[in-house]
N, C-alpha and C. Protein backbone atom coordinates (compact mmCIF):
# COMPACT_ATOMS: atom_id res chain seq x y z
N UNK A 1 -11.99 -6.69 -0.04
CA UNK A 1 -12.44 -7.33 -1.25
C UNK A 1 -12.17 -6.45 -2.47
N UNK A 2 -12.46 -5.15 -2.50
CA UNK A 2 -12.00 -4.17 -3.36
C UNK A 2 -10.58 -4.40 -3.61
N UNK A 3 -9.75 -4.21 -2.96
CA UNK A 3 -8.06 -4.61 -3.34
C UNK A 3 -7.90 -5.82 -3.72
N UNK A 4 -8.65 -6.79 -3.14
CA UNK A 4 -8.51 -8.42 -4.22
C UNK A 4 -8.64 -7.71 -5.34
N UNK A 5 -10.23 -7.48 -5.68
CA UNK A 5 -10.75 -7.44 -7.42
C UNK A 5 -9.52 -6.58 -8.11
N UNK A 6 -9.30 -5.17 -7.48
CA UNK A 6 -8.04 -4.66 -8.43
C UNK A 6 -7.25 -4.96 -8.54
N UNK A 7 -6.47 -5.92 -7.84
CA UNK A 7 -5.22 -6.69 -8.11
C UNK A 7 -5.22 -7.82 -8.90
N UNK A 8 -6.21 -8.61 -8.61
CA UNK A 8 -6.12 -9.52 -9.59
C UNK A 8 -6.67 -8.91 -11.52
N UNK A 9 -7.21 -8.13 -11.00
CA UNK A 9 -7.40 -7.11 -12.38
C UNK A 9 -6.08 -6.87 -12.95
N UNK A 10 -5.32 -6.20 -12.40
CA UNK A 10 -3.82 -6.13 -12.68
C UNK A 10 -3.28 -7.38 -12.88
N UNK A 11 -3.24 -7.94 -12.34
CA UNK A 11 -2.20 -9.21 -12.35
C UNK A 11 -2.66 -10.19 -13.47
N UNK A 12 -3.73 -10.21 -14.38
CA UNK A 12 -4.09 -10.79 -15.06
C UNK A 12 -3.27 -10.81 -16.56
N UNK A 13 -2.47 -9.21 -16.75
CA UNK A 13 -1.30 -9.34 -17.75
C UNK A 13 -0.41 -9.23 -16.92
N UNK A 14 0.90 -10.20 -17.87
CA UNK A 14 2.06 -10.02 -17.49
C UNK A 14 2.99 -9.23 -16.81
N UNK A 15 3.28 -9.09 -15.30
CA UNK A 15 3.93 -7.98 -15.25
C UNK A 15 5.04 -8.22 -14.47
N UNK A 16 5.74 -7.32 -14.67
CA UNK A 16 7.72 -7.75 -13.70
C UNK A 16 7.11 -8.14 -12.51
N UNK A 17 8.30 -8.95 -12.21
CA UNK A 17 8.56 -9.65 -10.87
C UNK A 17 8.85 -8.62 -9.79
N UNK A 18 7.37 -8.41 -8.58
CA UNK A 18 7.64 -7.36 -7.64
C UNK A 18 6.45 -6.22 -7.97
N UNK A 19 5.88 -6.27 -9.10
CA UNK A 19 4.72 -5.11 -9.51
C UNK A 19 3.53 -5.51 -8.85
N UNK A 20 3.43 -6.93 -8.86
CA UNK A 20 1.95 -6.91 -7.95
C UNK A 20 2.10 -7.01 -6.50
N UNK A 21 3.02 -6.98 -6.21
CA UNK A 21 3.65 -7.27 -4.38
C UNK A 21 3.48 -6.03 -4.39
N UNK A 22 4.21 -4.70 -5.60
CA UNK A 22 4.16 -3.55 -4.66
C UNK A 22 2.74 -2.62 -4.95
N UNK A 23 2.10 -3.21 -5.98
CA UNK A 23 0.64 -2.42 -6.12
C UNK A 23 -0.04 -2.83 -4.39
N UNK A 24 -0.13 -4.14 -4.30
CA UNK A 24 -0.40 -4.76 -2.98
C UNK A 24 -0.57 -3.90 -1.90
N UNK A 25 0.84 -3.75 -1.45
CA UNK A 25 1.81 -3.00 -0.71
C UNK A 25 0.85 -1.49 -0.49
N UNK A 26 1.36 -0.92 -2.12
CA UNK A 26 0.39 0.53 -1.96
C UNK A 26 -0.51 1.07 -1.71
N UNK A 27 -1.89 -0.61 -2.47
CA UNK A 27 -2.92 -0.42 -2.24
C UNK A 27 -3.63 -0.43 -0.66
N UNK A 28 -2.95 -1.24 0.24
CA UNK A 28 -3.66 -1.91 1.50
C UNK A 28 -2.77 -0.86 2.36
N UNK A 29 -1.96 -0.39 1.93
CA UNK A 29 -1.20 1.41 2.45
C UNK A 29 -2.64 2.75 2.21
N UNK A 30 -3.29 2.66 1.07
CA UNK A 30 -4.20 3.79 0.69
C UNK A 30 -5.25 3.28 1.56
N UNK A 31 -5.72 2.29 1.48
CA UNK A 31 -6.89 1.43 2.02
C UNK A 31 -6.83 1.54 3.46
N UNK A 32 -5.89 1.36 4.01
CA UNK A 32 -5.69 1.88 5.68
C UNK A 32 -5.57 2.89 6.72
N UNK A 33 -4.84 3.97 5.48
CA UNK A 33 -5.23 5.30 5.81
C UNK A 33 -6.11 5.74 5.71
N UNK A 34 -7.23 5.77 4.97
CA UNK A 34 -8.41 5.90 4.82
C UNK A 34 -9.03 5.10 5.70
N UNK A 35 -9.16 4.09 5.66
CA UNK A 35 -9.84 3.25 6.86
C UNK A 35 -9.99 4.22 8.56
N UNK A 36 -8.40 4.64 8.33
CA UNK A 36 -8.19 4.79 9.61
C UNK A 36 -8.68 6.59 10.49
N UNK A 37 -9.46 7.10 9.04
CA UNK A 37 -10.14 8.49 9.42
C UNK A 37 -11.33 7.81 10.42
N UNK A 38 -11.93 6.43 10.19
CA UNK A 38 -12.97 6.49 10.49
C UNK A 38 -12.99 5.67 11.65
N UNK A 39 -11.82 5.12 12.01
CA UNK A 39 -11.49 4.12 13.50
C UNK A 39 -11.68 5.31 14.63
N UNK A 40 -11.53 4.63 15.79
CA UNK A 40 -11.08 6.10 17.12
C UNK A 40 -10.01 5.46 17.68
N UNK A 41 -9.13 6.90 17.41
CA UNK A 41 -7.39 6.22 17.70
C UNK A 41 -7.15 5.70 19.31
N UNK A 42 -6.24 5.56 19.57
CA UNK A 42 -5.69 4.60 20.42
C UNK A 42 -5.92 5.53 21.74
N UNK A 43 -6.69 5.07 22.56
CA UNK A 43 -6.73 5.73 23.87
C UNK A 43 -5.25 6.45 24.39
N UNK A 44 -4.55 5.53 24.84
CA UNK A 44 -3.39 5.57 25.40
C UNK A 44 -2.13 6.89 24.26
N UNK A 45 -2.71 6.85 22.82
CA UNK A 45 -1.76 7.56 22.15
C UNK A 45 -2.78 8.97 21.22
N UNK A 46 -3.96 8.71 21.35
CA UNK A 46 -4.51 9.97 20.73
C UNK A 46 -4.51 10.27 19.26
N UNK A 47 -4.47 11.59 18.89
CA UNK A 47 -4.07 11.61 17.65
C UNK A 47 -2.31 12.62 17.74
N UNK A 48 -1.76 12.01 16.75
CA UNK A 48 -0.14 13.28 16.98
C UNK A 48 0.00 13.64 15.53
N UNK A 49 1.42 14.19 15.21
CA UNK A 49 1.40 15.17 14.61
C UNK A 49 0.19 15.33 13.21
N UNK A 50 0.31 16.62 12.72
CA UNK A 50 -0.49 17.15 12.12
C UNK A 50 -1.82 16.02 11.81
N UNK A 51 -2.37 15.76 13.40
CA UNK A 51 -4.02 15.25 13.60
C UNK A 51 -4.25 14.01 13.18
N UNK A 52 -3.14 12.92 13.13
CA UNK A 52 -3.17 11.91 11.83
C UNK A 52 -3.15 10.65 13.27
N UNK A 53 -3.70 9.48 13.09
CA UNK A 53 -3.24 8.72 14.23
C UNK A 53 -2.47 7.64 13.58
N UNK A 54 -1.94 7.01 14.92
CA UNK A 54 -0.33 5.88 14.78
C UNK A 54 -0.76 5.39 13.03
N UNK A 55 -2.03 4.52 13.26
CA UNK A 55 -2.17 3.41 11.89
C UNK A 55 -2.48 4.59 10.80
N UNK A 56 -2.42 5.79 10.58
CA UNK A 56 -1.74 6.38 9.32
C UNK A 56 -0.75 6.89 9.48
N UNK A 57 0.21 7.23 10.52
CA UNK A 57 1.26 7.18 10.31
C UNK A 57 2.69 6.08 9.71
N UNK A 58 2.12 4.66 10.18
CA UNK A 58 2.14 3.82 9.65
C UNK A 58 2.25 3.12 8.49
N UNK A 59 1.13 3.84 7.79
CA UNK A 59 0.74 3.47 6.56
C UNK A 59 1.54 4.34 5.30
N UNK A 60 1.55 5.49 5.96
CA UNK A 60 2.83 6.25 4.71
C UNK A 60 4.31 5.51 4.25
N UNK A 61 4.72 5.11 5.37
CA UNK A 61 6.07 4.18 4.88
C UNK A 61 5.54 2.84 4.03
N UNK A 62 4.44 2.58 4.35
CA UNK A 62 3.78 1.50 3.42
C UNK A 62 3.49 1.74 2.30
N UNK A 63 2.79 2.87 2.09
CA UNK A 63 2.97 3.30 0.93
C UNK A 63 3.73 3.55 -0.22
N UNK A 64 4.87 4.34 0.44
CA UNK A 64 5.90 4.32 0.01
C UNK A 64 6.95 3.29 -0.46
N UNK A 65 6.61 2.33 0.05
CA UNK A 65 7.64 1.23 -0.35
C UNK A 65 6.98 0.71 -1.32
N UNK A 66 5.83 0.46 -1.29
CA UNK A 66 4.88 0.03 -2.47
C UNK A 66 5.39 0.88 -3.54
N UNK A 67 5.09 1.84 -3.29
CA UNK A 67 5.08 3.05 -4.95
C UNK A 67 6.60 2.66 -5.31
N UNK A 68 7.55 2.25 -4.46
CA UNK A 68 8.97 2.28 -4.60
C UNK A 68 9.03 1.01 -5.07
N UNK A 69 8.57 -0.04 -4.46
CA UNK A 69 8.96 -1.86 -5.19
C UNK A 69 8.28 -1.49 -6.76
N UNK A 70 7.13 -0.92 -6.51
CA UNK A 70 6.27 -0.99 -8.02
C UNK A 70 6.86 -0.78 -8.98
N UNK A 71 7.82 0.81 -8.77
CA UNK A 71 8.43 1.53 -9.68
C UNK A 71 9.61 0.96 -9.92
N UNK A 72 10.51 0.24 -9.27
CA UNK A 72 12.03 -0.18 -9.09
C UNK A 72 11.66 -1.90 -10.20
N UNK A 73 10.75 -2.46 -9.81
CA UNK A 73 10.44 -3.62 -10.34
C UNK A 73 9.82 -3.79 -12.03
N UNK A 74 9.49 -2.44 -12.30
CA UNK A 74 8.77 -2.01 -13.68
C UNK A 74 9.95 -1.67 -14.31
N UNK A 75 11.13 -0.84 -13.80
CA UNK A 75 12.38 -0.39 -14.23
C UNK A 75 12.91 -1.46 -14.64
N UNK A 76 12.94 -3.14 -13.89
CA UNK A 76 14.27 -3.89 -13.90
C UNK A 76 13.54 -4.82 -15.47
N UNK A 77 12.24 -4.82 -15.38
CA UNK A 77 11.55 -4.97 -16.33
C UNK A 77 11.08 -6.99 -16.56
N UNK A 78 10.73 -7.67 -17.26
CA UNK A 78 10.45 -8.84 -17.36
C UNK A 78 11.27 -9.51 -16.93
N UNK A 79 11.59 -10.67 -15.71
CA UNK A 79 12.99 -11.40 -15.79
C UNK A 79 12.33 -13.04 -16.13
N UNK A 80 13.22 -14.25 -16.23
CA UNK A 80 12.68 -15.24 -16.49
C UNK A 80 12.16 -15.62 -15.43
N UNK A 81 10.95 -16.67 -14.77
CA UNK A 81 10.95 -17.06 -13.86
C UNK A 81 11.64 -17.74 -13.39
């Protein structure tokens, strides 16, 4: 519910085509890694490298693409619909 309210917070001005897909993206990327300190990881897989389990490992490439659509889509700037 927190990532609804801030997104639609955002999305309420105008913004390039792809900025709220990738705030989205970033946000439910931050929101899951965090989530996921407080889950107990996967029997079968534990925790691996540097102590982190699968669903935040996961979540970094999510992140990343977010911060990347956000930024790439703010660059290309207003298009028509």
């Amino acid at each position: 519910l927190l990532l609804f309210l801030l997104l639609w917070l955002y999305a309420r001005k105008p913004r390039a085509t792809g900025q709220v897909s990738g705030a989205f993206l970033f946000g439910y990327g931050v929101f899951r890694f965090i989530a996921e300190f407080f889950r107990e990881p996967d029997a079968f897989l534990g925790l691996l490298s540097l102590g982190m389990s699968m669903g935040q490992w996961l979540s970094l490439p999510m992140i990343a693409a977010g911060a990347l659509l956000w930024w790439w889509s703010g660059r290309r700037g207003m298009r028509p619909a």
